[in-house]
PDB file of N, CA and C in Angstrom:
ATOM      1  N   UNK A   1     -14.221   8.410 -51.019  1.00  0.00           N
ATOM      2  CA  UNK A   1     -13.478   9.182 -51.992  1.00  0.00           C
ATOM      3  C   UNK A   1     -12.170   9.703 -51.392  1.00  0.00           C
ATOM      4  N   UNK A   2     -11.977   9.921 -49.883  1.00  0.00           N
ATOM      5  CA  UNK A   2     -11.387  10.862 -49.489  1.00  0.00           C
ATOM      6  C   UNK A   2      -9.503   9.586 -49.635  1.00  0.00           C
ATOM      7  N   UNK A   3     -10.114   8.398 -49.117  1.00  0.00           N
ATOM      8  CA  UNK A   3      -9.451   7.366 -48.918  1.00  0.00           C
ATOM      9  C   UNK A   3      -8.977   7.287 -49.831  1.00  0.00           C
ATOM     10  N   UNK A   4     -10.046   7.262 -51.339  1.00  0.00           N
ATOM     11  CA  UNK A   4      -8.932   6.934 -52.558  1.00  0.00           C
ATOM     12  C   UNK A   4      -8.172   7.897 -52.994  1.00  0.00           C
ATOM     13  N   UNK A   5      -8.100   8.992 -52.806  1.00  0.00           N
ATOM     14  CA  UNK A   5      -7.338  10.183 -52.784  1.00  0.00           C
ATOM     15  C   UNK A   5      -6.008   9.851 -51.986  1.00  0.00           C
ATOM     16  N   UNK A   6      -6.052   9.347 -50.783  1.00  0.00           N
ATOM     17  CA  UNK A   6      -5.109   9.428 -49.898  1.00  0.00           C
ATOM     18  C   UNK A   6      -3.889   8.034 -50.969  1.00  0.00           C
ATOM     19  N   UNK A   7      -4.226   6.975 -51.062  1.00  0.00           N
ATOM     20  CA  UNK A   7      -4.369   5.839 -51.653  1.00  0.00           C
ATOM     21  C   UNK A   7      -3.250   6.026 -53.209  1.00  0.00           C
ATOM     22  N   UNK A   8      -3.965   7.602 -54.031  1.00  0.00           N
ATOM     23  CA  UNK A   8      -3.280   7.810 -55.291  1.00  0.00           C
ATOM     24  C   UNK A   8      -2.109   8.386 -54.861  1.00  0.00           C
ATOM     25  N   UNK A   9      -2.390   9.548 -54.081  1.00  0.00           N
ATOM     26  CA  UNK A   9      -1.062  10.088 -52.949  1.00  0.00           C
ATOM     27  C   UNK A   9       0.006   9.316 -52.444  1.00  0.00           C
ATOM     28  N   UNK A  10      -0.539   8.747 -52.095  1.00  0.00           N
ATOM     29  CA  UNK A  10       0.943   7.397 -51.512  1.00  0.00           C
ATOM     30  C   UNK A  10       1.701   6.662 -52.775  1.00  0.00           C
ATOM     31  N   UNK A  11       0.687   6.268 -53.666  1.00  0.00           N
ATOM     32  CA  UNK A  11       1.185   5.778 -54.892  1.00  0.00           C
ATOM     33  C   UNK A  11       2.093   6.059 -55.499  1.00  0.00           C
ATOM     34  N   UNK A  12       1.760   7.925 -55.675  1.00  0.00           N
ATOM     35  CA  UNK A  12       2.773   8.831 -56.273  1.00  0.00           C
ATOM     36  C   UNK A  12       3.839   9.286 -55.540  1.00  0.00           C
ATOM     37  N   UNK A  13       3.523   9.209 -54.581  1.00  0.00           N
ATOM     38  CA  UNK A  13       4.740   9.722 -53.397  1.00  0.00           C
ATOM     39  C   UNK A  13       5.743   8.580 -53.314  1.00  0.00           C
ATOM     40  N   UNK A  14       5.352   6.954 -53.344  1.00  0.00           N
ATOM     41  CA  UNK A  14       5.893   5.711 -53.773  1.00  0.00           C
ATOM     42  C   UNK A  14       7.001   6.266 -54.834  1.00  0.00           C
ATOM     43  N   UNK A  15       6.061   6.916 -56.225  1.00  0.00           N
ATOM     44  CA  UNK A  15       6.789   6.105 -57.409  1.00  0.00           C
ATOM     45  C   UNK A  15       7.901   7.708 -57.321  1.00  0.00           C
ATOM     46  N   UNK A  16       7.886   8.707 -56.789  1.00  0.00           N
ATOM     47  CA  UNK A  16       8.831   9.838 -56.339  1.00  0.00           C
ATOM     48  C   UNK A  16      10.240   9.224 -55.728  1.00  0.00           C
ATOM     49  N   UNK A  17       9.457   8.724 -54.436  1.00  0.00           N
ATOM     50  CA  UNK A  17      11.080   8.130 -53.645  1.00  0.00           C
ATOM     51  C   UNK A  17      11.399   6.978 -53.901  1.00  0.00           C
ATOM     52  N   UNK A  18      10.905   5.990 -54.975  1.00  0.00           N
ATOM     53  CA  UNK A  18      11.565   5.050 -55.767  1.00  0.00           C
ATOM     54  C   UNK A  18      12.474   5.733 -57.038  1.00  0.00           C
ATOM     55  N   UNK A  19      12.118   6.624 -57.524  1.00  0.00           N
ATOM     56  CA  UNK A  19      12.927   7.546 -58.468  1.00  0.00           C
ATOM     57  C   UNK A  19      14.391   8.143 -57.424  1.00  0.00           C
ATOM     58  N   UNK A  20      14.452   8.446 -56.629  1.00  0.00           N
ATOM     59  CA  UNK A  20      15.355   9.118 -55.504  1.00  0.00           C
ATOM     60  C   UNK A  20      16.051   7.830 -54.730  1.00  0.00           C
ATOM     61  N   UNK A  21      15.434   6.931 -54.901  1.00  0.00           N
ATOM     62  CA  UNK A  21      16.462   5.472 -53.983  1.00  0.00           C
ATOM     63  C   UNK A  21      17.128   4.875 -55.561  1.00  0.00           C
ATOM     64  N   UNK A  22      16.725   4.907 -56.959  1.00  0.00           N
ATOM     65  CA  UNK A  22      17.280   4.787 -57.767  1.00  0.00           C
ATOM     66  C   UNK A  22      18.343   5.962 -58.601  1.00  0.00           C
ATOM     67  N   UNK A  23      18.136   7.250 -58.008  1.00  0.00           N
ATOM     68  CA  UNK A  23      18.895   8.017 -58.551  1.00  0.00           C
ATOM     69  C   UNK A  23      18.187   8.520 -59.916  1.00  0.00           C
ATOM     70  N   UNK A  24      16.972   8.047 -60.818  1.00  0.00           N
ATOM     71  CA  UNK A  24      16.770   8.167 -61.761  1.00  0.00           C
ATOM     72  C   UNK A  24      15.835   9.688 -62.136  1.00  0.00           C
ATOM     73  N   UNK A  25      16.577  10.474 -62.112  1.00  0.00           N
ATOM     74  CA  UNK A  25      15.907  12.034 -61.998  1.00  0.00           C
ATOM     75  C   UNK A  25      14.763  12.204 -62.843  1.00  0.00           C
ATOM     76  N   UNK A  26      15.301  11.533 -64.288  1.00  0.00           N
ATOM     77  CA  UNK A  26      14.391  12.005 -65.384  1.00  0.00           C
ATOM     78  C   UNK A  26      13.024  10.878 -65.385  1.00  0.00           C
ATOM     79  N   UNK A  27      12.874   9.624 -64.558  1.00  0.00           N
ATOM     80  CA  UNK A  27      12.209   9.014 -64.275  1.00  0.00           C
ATOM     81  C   UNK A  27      10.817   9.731 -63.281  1.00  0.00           C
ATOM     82  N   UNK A  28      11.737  10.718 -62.294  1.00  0.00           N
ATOM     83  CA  UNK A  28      11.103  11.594 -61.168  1.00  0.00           C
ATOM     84  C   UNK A  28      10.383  12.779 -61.988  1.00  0.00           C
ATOM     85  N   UNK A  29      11.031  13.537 -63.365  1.00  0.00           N
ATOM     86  CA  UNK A  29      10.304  14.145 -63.722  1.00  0.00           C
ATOM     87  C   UNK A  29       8.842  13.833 -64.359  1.00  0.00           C
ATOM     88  N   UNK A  30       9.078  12.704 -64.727  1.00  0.00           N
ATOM     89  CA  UNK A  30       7.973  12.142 -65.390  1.00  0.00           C
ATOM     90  C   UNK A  30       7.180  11.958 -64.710  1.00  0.00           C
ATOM     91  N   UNK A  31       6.818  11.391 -63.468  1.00  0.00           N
ATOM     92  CA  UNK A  31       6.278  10.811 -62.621  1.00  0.00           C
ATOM     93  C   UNK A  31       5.540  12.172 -61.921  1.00  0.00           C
ATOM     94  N   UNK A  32       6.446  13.338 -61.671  1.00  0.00           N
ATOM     95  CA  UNK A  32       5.753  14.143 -61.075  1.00  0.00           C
ATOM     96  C   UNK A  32       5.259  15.112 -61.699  1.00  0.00           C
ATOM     97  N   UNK A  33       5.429  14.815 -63.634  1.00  0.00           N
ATOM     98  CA  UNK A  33       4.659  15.792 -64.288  1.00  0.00           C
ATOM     99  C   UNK A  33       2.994  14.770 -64.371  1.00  0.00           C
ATOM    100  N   UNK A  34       3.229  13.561 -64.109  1.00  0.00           N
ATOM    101  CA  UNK A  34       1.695  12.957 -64.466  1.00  0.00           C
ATOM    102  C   UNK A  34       0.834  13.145 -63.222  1.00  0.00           C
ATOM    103  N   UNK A  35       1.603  13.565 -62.097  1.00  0.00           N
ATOM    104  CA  UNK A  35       0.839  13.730 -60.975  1.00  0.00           C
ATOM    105  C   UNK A  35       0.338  15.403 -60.729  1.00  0.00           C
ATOM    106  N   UNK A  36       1.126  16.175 -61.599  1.00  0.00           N
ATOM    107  CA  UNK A  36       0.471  17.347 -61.255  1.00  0.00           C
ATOM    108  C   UNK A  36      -0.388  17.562 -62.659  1.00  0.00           C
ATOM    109  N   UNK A  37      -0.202  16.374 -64.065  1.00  0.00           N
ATOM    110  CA  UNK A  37      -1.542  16.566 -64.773  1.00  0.00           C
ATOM    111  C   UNK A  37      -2.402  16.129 -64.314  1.00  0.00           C
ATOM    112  N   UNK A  38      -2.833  15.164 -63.583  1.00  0.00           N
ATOM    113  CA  UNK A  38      -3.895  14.753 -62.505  1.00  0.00           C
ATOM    114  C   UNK A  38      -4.465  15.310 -61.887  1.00  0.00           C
ATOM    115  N   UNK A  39      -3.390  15.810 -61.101  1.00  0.00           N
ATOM    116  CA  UNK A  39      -4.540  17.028 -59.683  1.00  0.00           C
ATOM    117  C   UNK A  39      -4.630  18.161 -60.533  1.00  0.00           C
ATOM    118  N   UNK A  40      -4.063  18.992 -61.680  1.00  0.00           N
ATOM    119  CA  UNK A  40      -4.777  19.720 -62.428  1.00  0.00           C
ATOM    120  C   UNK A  40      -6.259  19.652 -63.177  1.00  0.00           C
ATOM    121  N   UNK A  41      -6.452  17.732 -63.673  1.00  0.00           N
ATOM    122  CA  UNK A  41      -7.889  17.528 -64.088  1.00  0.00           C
ATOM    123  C   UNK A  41      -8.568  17.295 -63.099  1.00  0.00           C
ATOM    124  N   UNK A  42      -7.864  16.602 -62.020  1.00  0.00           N
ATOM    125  CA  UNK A  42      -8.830  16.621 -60.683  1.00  0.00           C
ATOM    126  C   UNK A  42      -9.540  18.363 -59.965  1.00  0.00           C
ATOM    127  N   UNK A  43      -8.736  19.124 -60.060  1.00  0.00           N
ATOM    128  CA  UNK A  43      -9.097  20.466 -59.972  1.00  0.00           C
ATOM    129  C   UNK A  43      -9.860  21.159 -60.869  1.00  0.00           C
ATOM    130  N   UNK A  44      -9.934  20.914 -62.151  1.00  0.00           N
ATOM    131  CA  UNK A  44     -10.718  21.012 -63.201  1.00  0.00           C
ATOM    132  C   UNK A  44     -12.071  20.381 -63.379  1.00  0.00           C
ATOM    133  N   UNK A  45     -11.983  19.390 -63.118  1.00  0.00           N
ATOM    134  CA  UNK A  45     -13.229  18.372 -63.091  1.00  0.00           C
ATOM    135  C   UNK A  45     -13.959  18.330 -62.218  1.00  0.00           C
ATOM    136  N   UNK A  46     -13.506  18.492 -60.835  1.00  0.00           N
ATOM    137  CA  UNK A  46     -14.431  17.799 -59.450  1.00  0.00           C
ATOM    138  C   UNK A  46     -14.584  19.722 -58.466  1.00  0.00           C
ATOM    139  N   UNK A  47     -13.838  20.422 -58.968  1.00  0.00           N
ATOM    140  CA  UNK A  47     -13.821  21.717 -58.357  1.00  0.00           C
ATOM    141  C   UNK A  47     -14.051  22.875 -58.983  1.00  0.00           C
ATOM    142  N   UNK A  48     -14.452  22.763 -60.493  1.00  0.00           N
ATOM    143  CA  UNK A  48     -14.666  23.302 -61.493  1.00  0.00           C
ATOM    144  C   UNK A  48     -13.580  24.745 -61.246  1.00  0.00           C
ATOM    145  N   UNK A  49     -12.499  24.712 -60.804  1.00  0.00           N
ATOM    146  CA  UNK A  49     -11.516  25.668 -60.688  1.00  0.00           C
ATOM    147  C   UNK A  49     -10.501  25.978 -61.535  1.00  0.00           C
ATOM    148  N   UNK A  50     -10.621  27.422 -62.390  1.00  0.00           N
ATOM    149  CA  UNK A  50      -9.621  27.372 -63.200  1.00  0.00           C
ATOM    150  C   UNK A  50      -8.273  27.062 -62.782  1.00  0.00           C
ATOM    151  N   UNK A  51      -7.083  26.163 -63.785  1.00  0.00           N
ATOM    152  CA  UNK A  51      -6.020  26.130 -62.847  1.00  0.00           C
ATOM    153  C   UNK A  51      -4.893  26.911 -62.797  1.00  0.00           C
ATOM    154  N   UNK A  52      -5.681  28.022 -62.807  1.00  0.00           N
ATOM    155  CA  UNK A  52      -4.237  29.332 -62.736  1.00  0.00           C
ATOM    156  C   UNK A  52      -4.878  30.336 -62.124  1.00  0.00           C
ATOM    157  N   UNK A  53      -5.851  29.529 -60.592  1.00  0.00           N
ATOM    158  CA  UNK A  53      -6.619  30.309 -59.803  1.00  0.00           C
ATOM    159  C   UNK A  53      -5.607  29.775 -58.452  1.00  0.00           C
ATOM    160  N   UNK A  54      -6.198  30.825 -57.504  1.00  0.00           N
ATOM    161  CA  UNK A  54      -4.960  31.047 -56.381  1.00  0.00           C
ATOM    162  C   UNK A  54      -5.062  29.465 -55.361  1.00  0.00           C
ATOM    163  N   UNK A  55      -6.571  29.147 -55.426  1.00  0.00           N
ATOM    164  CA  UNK A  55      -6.219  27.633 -55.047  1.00  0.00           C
ATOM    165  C   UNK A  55      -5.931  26.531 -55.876  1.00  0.00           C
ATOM    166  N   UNK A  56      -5.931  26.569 -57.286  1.00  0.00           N
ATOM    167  CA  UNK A  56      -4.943  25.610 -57.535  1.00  0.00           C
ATOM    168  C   UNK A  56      -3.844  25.546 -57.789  1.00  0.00           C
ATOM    169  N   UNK A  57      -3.182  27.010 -58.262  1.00  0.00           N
ATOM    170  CA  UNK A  57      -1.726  26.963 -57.653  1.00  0.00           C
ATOM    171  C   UNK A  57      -1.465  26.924 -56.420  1.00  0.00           C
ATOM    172  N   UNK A  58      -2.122  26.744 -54.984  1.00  0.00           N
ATOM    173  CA  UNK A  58      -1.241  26.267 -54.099  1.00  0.00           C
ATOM    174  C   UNK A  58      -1.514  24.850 -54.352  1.00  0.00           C
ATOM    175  N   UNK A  59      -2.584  24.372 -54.576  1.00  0.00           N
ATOM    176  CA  UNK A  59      -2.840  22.928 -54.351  1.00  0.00           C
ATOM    177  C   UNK A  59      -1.372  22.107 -55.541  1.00  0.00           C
ATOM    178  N   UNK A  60      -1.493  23.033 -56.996  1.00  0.00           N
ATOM    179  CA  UNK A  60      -0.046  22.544 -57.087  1.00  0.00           C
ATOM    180  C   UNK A  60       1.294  22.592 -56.651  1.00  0.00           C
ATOM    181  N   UNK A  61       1.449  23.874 -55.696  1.00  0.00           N
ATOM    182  CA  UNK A  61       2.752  23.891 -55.089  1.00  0.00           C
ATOM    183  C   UNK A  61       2.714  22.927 -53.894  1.00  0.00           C
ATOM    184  N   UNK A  62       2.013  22.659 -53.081  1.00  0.00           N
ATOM    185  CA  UNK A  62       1.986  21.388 -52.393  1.00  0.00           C
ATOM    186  C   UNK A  62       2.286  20.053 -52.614  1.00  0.00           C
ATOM    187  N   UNK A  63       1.822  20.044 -53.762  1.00  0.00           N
ATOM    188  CA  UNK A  63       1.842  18.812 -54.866  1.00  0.00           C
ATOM    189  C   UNK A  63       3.409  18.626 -54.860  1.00  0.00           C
ATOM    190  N   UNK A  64       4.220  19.813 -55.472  1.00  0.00           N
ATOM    191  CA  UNK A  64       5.115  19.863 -55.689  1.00  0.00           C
ATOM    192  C   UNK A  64       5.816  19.624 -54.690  1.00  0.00           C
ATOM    193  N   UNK A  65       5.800  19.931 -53.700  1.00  0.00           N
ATOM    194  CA  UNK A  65       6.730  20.107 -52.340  1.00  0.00           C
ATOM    195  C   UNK A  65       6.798  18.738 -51.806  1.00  0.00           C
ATOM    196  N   UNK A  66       5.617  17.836 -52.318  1.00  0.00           N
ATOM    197  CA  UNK A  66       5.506  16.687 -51.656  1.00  0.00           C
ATOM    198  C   UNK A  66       6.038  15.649 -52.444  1.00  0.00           C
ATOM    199  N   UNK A  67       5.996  16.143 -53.480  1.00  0.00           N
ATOM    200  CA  UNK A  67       6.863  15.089 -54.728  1.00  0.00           C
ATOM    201  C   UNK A  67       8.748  15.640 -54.468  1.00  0.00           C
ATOM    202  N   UNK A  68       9.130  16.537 -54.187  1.00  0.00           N
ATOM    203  CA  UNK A  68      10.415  16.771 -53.897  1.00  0.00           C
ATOM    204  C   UNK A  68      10.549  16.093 -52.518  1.00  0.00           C
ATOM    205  N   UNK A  69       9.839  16.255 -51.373  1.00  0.00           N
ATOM    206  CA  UNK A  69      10.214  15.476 -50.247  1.00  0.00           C
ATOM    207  C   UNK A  69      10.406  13.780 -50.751  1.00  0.00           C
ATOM    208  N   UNK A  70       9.382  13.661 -50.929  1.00  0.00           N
ATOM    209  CA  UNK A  70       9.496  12.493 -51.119  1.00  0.00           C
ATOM    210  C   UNK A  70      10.680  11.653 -51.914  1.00  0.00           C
ATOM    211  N   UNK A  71      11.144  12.795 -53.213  1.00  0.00           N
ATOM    212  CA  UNK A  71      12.277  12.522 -53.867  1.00  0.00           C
ATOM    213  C   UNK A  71      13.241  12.552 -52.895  1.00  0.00           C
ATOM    214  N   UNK A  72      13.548  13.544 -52.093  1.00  0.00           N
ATOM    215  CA  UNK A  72      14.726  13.821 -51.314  1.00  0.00           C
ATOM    216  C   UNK A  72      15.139  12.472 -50.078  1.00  0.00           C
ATOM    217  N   UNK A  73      13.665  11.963 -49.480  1.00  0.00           N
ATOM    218  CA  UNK A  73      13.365  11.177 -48.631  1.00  0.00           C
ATOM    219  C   UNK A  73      14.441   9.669 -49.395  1.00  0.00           C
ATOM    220  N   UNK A  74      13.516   9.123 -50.792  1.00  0.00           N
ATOM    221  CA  UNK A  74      13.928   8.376 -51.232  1.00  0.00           C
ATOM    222  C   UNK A  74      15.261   8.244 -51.594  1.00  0.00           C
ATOM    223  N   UNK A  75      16.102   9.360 -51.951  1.00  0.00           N
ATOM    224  CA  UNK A  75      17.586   9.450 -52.254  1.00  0.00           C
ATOM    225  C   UNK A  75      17.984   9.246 -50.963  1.00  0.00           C
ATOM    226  N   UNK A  76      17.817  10.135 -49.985  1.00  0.00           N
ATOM    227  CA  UNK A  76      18.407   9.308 -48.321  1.00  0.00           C
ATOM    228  C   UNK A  76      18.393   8.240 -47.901  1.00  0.00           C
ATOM    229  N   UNK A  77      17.317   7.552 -48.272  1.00  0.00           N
ATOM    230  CA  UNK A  77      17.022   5.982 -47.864  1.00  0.00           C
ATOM    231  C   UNK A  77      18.244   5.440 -48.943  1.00  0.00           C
ATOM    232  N   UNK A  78      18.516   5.931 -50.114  1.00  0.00           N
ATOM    233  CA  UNK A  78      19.008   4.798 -51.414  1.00  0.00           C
ATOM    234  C   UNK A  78      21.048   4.839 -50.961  1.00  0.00           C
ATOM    235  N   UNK A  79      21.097   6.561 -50.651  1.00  0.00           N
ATOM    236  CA  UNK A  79      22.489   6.331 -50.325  1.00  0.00           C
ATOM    237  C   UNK A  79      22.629   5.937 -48.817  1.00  0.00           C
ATOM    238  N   UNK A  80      21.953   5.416 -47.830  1.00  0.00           N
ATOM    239  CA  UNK A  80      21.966   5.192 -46.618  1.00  0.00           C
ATOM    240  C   UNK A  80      22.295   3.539 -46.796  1.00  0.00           C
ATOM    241  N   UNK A  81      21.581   2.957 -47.753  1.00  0.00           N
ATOM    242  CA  UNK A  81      21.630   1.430 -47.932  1.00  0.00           C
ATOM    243  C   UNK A  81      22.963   1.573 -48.851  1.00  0.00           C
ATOM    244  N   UNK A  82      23.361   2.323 -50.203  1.00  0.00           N
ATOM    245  CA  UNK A  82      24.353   1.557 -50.573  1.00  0.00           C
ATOM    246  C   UNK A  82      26.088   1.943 -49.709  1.00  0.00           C
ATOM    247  N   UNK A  83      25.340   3.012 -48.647  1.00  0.00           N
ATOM    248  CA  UNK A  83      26.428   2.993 -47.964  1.00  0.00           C
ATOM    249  C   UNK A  83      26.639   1.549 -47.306  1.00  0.00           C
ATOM    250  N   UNK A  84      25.880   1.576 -46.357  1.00  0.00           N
ATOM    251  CA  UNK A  84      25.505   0.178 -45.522  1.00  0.00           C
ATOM    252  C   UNK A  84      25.938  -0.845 -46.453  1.00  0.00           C
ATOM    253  N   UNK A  85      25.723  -0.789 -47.268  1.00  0.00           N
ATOM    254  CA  UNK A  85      26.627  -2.131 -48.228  1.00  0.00           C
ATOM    255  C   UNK A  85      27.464  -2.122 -48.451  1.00  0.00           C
ATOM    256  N   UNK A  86      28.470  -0.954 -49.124  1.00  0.00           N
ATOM    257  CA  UNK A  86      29.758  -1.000 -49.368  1.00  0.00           C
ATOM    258  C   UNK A  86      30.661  -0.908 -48.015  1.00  0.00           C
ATOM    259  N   UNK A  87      30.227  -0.841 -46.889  1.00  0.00           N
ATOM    260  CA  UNK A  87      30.734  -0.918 -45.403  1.00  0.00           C
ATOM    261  C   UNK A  87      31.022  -2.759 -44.984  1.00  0.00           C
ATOM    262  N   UNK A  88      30.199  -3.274 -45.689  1.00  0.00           N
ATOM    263  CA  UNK A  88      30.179  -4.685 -45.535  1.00  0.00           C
ATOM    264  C   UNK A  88      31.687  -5.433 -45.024  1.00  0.00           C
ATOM    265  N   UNK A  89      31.611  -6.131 -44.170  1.00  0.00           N
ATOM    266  CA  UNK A  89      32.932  -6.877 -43.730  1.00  0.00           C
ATOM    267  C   UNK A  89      32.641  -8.071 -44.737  1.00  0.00           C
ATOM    268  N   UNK A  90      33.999  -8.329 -45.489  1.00  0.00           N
ATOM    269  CA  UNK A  90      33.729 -10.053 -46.065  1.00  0.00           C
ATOM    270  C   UNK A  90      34.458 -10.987 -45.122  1.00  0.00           C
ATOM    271  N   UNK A  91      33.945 -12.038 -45.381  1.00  0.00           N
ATOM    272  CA  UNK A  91      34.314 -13.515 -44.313  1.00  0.00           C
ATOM    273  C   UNK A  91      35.849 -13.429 -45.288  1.00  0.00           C
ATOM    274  N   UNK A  92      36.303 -14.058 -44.270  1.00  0.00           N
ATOM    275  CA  UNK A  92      37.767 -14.821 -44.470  1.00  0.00           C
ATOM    276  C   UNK A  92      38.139 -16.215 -45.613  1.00  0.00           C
TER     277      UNK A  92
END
């Protein structure tokens, strides 16, 4: 279980800094509102924890922090490459 947890995490953290190497913000909101309705039913369901109890608001501010890194991560990688490209020497 713990694995497939780790597994959805990367997924979402994926589809974050693919939103941030594309620039597409409102793509990122989406993405990181379906991931914190998730770990809200995951917190609901498997931890029977209300989610406006003090561990699942951190477990969502984590959430959160990790979906902004990851955004931030992915925008560094996206303007690092189209720098690297527009630097390009052309042949003669």
């Amino acid at each position: 279980m713990v694995m497939f947890l780790i597994a959805v995490l990367a997924i979402w953290m994926f589809g974050c800094a693919y939103a941030g190497y594309k620039k597409r913000f409102g793509l990122f909101v989406i993405i990181a509102l379906i991931g914190m309705g998730l770990n809200t039913l995951w917190m609901t369901l498997r931890f029977d924890a209300p989610p406006l109890s003090s561990p699942a608001l951190t477990a969502h501010a984590a959430a959160l922090l990790y979906a902004f890194g990851a955004l931030g991560v992915g925008w560094l990688i996206g303007r690092l490459v189209r720098s690297f490209r527009s630097s390009r020497v052309d042949d003669l």
